[in-house]
N, C-alpha and C. Protein backbone atom coordinates (compact mmCIF):
# COMPACT_ATOMS: atom_id res chain seq x y z
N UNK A 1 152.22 105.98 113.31
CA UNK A 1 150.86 106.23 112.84
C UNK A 1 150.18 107.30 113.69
N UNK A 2 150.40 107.27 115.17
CA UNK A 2 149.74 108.22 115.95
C UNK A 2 150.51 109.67 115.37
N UNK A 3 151.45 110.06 114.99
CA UNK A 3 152.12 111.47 114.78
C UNK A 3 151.53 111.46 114.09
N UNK A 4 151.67 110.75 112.76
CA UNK A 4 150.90 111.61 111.51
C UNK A 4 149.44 111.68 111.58
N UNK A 5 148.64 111.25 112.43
CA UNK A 5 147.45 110.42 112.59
C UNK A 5 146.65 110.08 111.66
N UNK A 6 147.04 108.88 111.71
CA UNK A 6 147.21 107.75 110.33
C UNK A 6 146.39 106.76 110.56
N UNK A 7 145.40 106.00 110.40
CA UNK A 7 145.17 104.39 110.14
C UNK A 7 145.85 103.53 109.44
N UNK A 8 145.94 102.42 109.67
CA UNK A 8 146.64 101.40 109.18
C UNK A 8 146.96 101.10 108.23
N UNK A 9 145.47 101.27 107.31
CA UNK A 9 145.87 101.39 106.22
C UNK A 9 146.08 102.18 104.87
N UNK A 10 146.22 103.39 105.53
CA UNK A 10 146.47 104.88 104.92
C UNK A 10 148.31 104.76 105.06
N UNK A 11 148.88 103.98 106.72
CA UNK A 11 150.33 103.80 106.66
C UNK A 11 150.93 102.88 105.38
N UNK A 12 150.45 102.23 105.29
CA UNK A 12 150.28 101.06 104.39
C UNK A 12 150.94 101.42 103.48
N UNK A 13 149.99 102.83 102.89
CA UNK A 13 150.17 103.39 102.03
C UNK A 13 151.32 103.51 101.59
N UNK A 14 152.42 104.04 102.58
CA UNK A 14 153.82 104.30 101.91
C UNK A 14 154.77 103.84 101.38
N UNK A 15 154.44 102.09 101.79
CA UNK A 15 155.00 101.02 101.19
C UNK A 15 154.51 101.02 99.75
N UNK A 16 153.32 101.19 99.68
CA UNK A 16 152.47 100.52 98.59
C UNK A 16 152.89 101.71 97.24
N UNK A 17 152.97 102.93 97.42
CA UNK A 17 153.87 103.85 96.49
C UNK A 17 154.66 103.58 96.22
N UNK A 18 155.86 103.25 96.85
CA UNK A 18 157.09 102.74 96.83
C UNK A 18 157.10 101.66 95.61
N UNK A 19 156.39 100.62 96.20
CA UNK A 19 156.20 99.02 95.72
C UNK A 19 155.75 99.17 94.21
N UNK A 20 154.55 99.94 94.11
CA UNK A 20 153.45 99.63 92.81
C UNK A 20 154.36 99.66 91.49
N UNK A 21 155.06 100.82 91.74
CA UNK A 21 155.86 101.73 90.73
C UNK A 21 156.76 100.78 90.10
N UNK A 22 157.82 99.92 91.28
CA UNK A 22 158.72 99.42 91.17
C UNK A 22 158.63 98.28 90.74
N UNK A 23 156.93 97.55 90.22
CA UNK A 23 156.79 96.53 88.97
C UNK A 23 157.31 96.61 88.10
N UNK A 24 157.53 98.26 87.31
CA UNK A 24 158.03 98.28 85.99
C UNK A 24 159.19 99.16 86.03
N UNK A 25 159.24 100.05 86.85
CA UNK A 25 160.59 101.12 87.04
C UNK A 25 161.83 100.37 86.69
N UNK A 26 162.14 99.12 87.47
CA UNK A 26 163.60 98.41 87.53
C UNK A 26 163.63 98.31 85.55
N UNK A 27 162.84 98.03 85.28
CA UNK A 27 162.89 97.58 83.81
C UNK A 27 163.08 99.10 83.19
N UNK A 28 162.57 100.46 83.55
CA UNK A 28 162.68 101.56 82.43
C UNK A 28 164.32 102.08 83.29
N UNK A 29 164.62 101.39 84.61
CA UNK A 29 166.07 102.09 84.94
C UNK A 29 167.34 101.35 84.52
N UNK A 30 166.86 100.08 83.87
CA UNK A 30 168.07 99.28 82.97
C UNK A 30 167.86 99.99 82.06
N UNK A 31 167.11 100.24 81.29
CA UNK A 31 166.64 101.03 79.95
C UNK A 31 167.60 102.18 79.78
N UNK A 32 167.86 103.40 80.96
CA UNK A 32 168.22 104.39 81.33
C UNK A 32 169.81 104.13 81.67
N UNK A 33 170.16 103.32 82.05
CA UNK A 33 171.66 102.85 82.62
C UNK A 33 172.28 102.56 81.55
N UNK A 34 171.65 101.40 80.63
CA UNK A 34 172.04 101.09 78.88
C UNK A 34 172.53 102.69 78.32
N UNK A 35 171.57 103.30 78.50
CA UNK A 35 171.55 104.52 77.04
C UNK A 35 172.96 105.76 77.78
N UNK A 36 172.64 106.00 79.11
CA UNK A 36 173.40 107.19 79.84
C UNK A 36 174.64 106.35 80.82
N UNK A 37 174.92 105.61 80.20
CA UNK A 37 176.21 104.45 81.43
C UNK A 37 175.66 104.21 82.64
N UNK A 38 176.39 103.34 83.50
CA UNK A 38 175.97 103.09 84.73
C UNK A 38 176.25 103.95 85.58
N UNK A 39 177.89 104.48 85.54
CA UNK A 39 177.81 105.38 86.65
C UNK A 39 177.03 106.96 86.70
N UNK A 40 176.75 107.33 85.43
CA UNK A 40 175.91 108.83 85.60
C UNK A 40 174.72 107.85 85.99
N UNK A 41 174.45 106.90 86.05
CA UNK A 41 172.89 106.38 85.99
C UNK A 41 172.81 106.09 87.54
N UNK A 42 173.98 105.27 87.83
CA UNK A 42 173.98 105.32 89.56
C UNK A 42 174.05 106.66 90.33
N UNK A 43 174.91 107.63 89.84
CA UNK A 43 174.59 108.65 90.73
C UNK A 43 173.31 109.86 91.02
N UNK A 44 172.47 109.95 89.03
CA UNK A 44 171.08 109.76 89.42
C UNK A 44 170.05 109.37 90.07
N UNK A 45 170.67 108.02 90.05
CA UNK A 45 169.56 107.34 90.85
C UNK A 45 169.78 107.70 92.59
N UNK A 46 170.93 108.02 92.73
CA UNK A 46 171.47 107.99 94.59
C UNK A 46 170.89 109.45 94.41
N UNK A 47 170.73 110.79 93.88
CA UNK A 47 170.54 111.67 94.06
C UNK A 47 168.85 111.60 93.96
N UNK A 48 168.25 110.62 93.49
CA UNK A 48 166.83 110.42 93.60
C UNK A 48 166.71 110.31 95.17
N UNK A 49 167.18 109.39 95.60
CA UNK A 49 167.10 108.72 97.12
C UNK A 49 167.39 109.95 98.10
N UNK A 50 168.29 110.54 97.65
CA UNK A 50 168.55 111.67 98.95
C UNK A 50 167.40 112.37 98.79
N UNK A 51 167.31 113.25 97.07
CA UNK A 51 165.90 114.04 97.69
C UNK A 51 164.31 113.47 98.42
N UNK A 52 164.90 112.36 98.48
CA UNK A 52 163.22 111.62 98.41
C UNK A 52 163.12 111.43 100.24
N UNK A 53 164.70 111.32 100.44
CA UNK A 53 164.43 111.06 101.93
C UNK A 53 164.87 112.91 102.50
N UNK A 54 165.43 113.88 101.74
CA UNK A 54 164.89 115.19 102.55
C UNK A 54 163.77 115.90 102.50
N UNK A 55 163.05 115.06 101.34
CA UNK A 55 161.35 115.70 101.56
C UNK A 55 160.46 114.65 102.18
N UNK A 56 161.23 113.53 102.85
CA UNK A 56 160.35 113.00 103.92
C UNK A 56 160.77 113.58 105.34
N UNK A 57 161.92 114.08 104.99
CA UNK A 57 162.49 114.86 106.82
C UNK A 57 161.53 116.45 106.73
N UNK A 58 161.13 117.05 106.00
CA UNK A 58 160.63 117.74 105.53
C UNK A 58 158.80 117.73 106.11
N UNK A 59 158.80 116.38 105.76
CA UNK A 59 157.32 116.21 106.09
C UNK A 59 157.05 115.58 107.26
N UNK A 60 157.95 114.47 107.70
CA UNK A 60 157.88 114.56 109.69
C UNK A 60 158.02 115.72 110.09
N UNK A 61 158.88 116.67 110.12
CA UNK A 61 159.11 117.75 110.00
C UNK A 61 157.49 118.88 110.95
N UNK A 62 156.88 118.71 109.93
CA UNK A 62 155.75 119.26 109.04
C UNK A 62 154.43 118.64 109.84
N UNK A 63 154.46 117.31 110.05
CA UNK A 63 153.57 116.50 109.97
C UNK A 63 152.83 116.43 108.80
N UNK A 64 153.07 116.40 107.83
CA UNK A 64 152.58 116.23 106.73
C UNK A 64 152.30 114.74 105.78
N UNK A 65 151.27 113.82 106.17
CA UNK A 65 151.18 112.86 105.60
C UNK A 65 151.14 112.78 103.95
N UNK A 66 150.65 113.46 103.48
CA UNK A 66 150.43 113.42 101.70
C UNK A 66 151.98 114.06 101.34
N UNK A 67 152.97 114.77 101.99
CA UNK A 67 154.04 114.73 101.61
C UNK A 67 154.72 113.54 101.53
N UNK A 68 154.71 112.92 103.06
CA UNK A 68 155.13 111.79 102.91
C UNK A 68 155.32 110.82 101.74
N UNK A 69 153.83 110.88 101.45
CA UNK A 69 153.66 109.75 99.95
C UNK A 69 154.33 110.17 99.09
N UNK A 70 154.66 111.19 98.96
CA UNK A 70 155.17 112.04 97.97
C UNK A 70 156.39 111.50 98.07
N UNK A 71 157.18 111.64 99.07
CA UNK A 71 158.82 111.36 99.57
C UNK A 71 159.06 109.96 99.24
N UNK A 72 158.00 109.26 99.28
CA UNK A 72 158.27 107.61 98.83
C UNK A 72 157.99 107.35 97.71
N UNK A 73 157.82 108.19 96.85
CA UNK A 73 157.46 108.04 95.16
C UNK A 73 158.76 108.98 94.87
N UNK A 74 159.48 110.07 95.17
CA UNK A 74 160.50 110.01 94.74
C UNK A 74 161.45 108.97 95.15
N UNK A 75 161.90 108.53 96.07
CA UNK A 75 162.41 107.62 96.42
C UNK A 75 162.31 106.46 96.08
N UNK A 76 161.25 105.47 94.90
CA UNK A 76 160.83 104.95 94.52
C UNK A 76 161.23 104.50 93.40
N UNK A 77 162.03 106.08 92.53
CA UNK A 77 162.20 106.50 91.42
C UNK A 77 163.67 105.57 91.26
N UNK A 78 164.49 106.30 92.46
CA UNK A 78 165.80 105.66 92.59
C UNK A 78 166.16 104.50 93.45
N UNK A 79 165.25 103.78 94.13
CA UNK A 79 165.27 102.73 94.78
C UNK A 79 166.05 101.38 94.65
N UNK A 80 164.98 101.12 93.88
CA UNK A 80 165.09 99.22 93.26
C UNK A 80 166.06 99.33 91.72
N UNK A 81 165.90 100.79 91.37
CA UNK A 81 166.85 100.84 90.13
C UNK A 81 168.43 100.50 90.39
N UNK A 82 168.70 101.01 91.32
CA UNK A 82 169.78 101.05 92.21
C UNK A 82 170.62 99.81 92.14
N UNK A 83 169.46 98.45 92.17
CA UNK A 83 169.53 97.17 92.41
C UNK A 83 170.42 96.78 90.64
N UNK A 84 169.79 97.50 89.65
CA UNK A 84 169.84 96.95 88.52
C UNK A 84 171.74 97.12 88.59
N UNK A 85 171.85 98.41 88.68
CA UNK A 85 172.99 99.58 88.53
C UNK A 85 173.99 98.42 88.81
N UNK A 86 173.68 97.93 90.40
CA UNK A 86 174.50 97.40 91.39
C UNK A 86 174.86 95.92 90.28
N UNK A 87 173.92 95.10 89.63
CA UNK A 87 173.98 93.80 89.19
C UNK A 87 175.12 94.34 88.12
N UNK A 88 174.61 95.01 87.09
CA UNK A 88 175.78 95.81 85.98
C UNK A 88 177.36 95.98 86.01
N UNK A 89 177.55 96.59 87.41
CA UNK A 89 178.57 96.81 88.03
C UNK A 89 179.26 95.68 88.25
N UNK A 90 178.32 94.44 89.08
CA UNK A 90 179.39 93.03 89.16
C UNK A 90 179.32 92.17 87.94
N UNK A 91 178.81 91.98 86.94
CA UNK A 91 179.08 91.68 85.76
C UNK A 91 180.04 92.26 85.21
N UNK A 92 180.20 93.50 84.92
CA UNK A 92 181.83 94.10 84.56
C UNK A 92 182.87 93.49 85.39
N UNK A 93 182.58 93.82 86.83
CA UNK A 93 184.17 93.44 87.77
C UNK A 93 184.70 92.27 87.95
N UNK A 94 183.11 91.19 87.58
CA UNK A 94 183.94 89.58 88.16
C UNK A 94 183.35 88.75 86.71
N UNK A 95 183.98 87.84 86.52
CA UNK A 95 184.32 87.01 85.46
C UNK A 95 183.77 84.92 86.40
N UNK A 96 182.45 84.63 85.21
CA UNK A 96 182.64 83.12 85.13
C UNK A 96 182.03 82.90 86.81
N UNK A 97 182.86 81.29 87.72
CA UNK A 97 182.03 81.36 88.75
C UNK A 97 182.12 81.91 89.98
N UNK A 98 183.28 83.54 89.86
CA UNK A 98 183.03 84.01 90.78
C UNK A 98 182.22 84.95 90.82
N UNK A 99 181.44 85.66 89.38
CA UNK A 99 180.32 86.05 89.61
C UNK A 99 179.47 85.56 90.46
N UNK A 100 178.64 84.34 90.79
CA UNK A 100 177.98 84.14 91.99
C UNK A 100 178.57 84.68 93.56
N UNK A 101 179.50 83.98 93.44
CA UNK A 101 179.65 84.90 94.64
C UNK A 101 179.80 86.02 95.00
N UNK A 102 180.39 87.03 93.99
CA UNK A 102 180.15 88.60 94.58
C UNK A 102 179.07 88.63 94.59
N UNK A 103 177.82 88.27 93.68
CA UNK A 103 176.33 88.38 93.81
C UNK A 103 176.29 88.34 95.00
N UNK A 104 176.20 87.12 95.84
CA UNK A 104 175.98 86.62 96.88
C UNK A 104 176.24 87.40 98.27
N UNK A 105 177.71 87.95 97.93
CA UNK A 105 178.37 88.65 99.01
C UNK A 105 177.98 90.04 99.09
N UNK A 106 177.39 90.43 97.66
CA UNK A 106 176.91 91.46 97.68
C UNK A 106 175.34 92.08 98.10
N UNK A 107 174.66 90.39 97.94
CA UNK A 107 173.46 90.17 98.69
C UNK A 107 173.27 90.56 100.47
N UNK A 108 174.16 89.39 100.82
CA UNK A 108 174.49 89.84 102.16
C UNK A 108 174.69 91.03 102.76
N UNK A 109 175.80 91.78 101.91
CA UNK A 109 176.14 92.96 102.15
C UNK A 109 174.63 94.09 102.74
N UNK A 110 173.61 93.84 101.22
CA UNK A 110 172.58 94.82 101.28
C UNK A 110 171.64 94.26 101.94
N UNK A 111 171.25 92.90 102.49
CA UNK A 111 170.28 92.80 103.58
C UNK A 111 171.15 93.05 105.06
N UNK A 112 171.95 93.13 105.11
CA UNK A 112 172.77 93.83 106.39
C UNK A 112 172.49 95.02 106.67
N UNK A 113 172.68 95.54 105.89
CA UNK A 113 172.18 97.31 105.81
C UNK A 113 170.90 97.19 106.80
N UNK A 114 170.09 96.82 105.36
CA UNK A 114 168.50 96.74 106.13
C UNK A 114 168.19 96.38 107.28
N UNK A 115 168.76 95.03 107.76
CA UNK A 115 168.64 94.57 109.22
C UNK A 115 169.23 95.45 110.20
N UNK A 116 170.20 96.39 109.89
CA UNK A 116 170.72 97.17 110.87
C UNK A 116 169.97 98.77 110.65
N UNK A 117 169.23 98.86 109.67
CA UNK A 117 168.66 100.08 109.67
C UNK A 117 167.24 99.61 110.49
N UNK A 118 166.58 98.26 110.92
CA UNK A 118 165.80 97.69 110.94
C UNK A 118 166.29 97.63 112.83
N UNK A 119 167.11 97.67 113.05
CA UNK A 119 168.06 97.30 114.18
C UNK A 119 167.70 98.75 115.08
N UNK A 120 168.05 99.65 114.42
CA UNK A 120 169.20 100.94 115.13
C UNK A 120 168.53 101.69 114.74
N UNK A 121 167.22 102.13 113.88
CA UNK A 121 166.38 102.89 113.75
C UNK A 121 165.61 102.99 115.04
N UNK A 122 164.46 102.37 115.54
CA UNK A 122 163.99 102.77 116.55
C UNK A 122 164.82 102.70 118.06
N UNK A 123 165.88 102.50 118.17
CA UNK A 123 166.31 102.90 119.49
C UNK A 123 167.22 104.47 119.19
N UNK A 124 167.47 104.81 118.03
CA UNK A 124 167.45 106.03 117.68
C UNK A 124 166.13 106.94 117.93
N UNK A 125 165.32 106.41 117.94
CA UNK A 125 163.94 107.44 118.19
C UNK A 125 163.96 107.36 119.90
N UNK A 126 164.11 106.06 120.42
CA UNK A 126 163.98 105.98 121.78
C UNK A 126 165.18 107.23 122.77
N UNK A 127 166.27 106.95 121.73
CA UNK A 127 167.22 107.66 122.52
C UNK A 127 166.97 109.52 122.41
N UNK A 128 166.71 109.52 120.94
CA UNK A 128 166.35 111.24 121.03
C UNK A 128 164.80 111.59 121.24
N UNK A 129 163.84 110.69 121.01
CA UNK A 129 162.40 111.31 121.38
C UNK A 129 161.72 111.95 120.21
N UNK A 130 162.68 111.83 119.23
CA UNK A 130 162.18 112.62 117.81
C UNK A 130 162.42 111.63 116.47
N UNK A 131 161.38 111.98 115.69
CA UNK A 131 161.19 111.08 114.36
C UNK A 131 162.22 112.06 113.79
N UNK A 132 162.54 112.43 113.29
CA UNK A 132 163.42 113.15 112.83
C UNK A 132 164.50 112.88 112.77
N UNK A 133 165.42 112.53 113.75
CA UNK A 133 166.28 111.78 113.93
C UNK A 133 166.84 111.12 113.33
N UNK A 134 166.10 109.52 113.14
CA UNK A 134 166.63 108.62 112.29
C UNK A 134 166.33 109.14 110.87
N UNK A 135 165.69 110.38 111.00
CA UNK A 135 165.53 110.62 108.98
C UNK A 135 166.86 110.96 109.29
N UNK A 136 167.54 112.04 109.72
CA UNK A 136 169.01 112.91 109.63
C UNK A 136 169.93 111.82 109.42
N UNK A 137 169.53 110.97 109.74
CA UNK A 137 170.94 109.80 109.44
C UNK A 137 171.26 108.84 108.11
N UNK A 138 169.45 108.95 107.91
CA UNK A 138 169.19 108.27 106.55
C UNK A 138 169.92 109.28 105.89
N UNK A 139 169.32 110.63 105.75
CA UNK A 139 170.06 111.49 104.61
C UNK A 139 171.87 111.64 104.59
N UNK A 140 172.16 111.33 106.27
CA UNK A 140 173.85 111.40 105.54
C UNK A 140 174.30 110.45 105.29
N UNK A 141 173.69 108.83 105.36
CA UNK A 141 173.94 107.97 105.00
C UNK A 141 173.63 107.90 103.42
N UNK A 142 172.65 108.62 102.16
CA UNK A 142 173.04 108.72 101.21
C UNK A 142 173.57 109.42 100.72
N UNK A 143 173.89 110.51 101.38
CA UNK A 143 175.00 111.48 100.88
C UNK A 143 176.42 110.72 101.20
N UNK A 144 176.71 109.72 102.07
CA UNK A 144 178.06 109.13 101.81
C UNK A 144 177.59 108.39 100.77
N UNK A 145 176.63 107.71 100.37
CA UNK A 145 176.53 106.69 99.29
C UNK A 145 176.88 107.40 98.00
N UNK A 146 176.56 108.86 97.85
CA UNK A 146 176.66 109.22 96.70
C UNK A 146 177.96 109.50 96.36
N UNK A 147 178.67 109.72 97.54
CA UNK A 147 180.18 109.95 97.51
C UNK A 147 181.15 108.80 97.20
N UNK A 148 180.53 107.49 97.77
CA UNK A 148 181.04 106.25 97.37
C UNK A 148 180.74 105.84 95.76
N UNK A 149 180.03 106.32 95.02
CA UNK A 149 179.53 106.28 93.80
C UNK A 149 180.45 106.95 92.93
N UNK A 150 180.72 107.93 93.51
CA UNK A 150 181.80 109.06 92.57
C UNK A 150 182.55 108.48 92.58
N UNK A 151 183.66 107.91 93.92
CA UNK A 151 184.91 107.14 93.67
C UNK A 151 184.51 105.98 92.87
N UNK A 152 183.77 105.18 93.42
CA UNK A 152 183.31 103.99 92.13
C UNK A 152 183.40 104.34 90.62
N UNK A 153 183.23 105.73 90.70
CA UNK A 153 182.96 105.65 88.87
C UNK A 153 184.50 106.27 88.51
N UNK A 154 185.15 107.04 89.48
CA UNK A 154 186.58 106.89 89.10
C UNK A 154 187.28 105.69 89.25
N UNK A 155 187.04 104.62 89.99
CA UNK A 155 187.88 103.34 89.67
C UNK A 155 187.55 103.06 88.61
N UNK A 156 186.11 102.89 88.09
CA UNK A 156 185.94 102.24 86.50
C UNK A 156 186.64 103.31 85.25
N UNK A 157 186.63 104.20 85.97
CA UNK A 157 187.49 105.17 84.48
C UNK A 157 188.93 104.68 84.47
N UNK A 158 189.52 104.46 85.71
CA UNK A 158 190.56 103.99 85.44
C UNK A 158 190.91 102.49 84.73
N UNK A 159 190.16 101.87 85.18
CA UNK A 159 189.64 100.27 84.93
C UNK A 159 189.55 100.12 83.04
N UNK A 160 188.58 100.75 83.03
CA UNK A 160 188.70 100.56 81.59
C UNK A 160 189.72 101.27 80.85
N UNK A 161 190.29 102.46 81.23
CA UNK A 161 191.86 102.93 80.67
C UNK A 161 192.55 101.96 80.56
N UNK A 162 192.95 101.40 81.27
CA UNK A 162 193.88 100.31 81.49
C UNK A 162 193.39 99.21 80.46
N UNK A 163 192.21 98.82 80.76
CA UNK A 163 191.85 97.65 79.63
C UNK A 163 190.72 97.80 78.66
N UNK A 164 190.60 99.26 77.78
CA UNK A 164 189.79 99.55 76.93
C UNK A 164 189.11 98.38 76.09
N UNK A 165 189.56 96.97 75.82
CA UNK A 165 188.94 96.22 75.07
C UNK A 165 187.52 95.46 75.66
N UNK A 166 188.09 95.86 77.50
CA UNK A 166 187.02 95.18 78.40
C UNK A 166 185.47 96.24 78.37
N UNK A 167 185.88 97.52 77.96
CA UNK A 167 184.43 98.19 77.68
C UNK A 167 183.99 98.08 76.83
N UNK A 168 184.46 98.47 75.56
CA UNK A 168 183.91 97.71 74.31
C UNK A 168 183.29 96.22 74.11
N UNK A 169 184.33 95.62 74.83
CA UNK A 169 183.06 94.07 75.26
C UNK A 169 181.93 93.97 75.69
N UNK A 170 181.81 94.79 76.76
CA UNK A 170 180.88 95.20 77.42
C UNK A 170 179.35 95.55 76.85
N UNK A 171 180.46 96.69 75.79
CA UNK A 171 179.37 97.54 75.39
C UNK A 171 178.76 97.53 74.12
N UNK A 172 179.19 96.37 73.32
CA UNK A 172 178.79 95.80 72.19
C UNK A 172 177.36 95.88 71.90
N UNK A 173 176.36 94.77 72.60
CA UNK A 173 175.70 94.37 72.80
C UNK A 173 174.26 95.24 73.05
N UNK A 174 173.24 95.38 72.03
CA UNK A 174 171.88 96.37 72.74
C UNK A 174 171.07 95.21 72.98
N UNK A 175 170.34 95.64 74.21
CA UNK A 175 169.42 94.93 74.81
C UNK A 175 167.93 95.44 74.10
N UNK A 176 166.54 94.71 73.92
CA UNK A 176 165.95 95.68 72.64
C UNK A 176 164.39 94.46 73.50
N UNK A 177 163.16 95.16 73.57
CA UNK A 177 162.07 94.81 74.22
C UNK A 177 161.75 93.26 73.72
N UNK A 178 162.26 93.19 72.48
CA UNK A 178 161.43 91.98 71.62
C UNK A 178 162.68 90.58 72.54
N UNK A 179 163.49 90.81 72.91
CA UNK A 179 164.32 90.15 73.26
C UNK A 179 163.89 89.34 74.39
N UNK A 180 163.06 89.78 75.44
CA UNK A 180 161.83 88.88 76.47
C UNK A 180 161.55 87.79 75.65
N UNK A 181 160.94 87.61 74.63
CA UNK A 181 160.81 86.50 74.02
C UNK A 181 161.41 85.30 74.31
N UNK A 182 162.98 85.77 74.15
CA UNK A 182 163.55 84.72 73.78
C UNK A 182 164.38 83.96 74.80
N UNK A 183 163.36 84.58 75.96
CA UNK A 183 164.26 84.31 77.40
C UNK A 183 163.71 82.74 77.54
N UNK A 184 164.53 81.35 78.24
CA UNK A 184 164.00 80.31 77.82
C UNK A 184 163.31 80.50 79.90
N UNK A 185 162.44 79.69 79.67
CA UNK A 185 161.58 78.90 80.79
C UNK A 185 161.81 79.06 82.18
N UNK A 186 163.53 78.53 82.27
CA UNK A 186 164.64 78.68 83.31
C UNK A 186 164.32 79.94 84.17
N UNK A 187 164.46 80.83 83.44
CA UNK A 187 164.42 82.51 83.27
C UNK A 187 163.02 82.64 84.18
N UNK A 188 162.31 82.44 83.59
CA UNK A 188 160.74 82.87 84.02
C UNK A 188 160.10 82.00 84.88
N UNK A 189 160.74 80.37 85.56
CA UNK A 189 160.78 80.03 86.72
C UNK A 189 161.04 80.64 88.22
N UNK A 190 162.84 81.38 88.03
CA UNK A 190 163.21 82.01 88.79
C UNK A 190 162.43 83.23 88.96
N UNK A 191 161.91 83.64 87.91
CA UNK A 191 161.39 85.13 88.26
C UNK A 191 160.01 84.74 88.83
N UNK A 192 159.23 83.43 89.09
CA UNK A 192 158.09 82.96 89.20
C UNK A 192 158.63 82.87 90.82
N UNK A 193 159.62 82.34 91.23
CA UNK A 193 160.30 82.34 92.50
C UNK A 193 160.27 83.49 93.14
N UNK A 194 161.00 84.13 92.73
CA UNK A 194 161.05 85.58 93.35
C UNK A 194 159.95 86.36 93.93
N UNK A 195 159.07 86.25 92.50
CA UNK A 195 157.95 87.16 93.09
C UNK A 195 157.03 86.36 94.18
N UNK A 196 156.60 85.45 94.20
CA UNK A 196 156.09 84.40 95.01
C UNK A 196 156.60 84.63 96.40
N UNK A 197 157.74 84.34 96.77
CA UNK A 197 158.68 84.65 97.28
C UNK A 197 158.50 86.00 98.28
N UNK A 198 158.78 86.84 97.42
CA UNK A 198 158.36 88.01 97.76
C UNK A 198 157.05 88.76 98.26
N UNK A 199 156.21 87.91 98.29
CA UNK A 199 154.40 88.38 98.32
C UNK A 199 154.72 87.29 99.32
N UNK A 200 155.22 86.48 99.93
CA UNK A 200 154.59 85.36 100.67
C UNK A 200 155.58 86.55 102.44
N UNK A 201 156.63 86.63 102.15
CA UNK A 201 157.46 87.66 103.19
C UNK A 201 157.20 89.24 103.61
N UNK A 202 156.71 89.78 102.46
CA UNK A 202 156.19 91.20 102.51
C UNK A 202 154.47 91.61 103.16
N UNK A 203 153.87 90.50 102.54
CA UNK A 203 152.92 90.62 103.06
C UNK A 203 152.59 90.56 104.48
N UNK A 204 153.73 89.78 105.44
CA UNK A 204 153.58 90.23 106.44
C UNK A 204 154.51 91.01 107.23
N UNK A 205 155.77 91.36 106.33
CA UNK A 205 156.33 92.34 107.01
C UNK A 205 155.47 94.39 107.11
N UNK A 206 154.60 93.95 106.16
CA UNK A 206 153.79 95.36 105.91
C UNK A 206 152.65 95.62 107.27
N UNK A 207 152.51 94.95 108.03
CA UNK A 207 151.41 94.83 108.89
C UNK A 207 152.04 93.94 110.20
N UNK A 208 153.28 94.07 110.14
CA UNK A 208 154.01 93.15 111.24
C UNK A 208 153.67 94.17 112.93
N UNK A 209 153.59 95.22 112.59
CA UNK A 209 153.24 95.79 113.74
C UNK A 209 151.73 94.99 114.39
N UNK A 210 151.11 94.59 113.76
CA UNK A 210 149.98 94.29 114.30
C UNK A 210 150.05 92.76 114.83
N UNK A 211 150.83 92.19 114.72
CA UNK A 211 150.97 91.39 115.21
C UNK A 211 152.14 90.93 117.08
N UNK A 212 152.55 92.37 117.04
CA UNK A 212 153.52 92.26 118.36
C UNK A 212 152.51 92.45 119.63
């Protein structure tokens, strides 16, 4: 906050770009994944994330706070969509009840990330003295992601070569707005969970500095 010289809740801010968007985005980037496949849709979306985090290296850079916001609304774009891409992907690969568990493992997987970007981010600033820094790592860390995406979408080309009847299964099926309807109770419990859930943990991870 002191670099950019920021108040609290102008920092706030960058979450809150991020966040607002991503009420309805996840829903128009299934929309987008349906119509253009998953993998051009995943590597869209990873090429959202890189530019979003080199026009925030751009704007530490710079000192430029209103870029900033900027860098977290592109990044915003390809974020949480990412999430959808990722669910798509293990529905194709796993079958019945080991779907839960790749979910699961794949859960783990991505709050690991976070805890270690959460980890190893600021003693990266401690060790070089520059914000900058941990951006340079973010960005080659999605530039390998995007590279891991490409091979991903060549295993599924091969994947479905091999068992063409498994994409057509797949791909039968249109998903269509009126269809919310008919989601039963179950459905809109869990999602009553989540968000709850989510507002009860965020709310103070957004302002956790003020509490150390």
């Amino acid at each position: 906050m002191k670099y950019l010289n920021v108040d609290e809740l102008s920092y706030n801010l960058l979450y809150s770009v991020y966040s607002i968007p991503n009420i309805l985005l996840p829903f128009i980037g299934g929309i987008f994944l349906d119509s253009f496949g998953i993998w051009l849709g995943t590597f869209v979306l990873c090429v959202f994330n890189l530019v979003g985090m080199a026009t925030f290296y751009i704007a530490i850079a710079g000192k430029s706070f209103g870029m900033t916001v900027f860098s977290r609304v592109i990044s915003g774009i390809g974020g949480e969509s990412l999430e959808v891409a990722q669910g798509s992907v293990l529905n194709n690969w796993f079958r019945g009840r080991e779907l839960s568990t790749a979910i699961g493992l794949s859960m783990c997987i991505s709050r690991s990330g976070s805890s270690f970007n959460s980890f190893i981010t600021p003693h990266v600033y401690q060790w070089t003295e520059s914000l900058t820094a941990p951006v340079i790592i973010g960005i080659i860390v999605m530039t390998v992601c995007i590279i891991m995406s490409m091979i991903a979408a060549k295993m599924e080309k091969e994947r479905t070569r091999i068992d063409p009847n498994d994409q057509a299964e797949h791909g039968s099926e249109k998903i269509q707005i009126s269809d919310l309807k008919k989601m039963n109770k179950g459905v809109w419990l869990m999602l009553g969970i989540a968000v709850t859930g989510y507002m009860a943990f965020f709310s103070f991870v957004d302002i956790l500095n003020k509490y150390q």
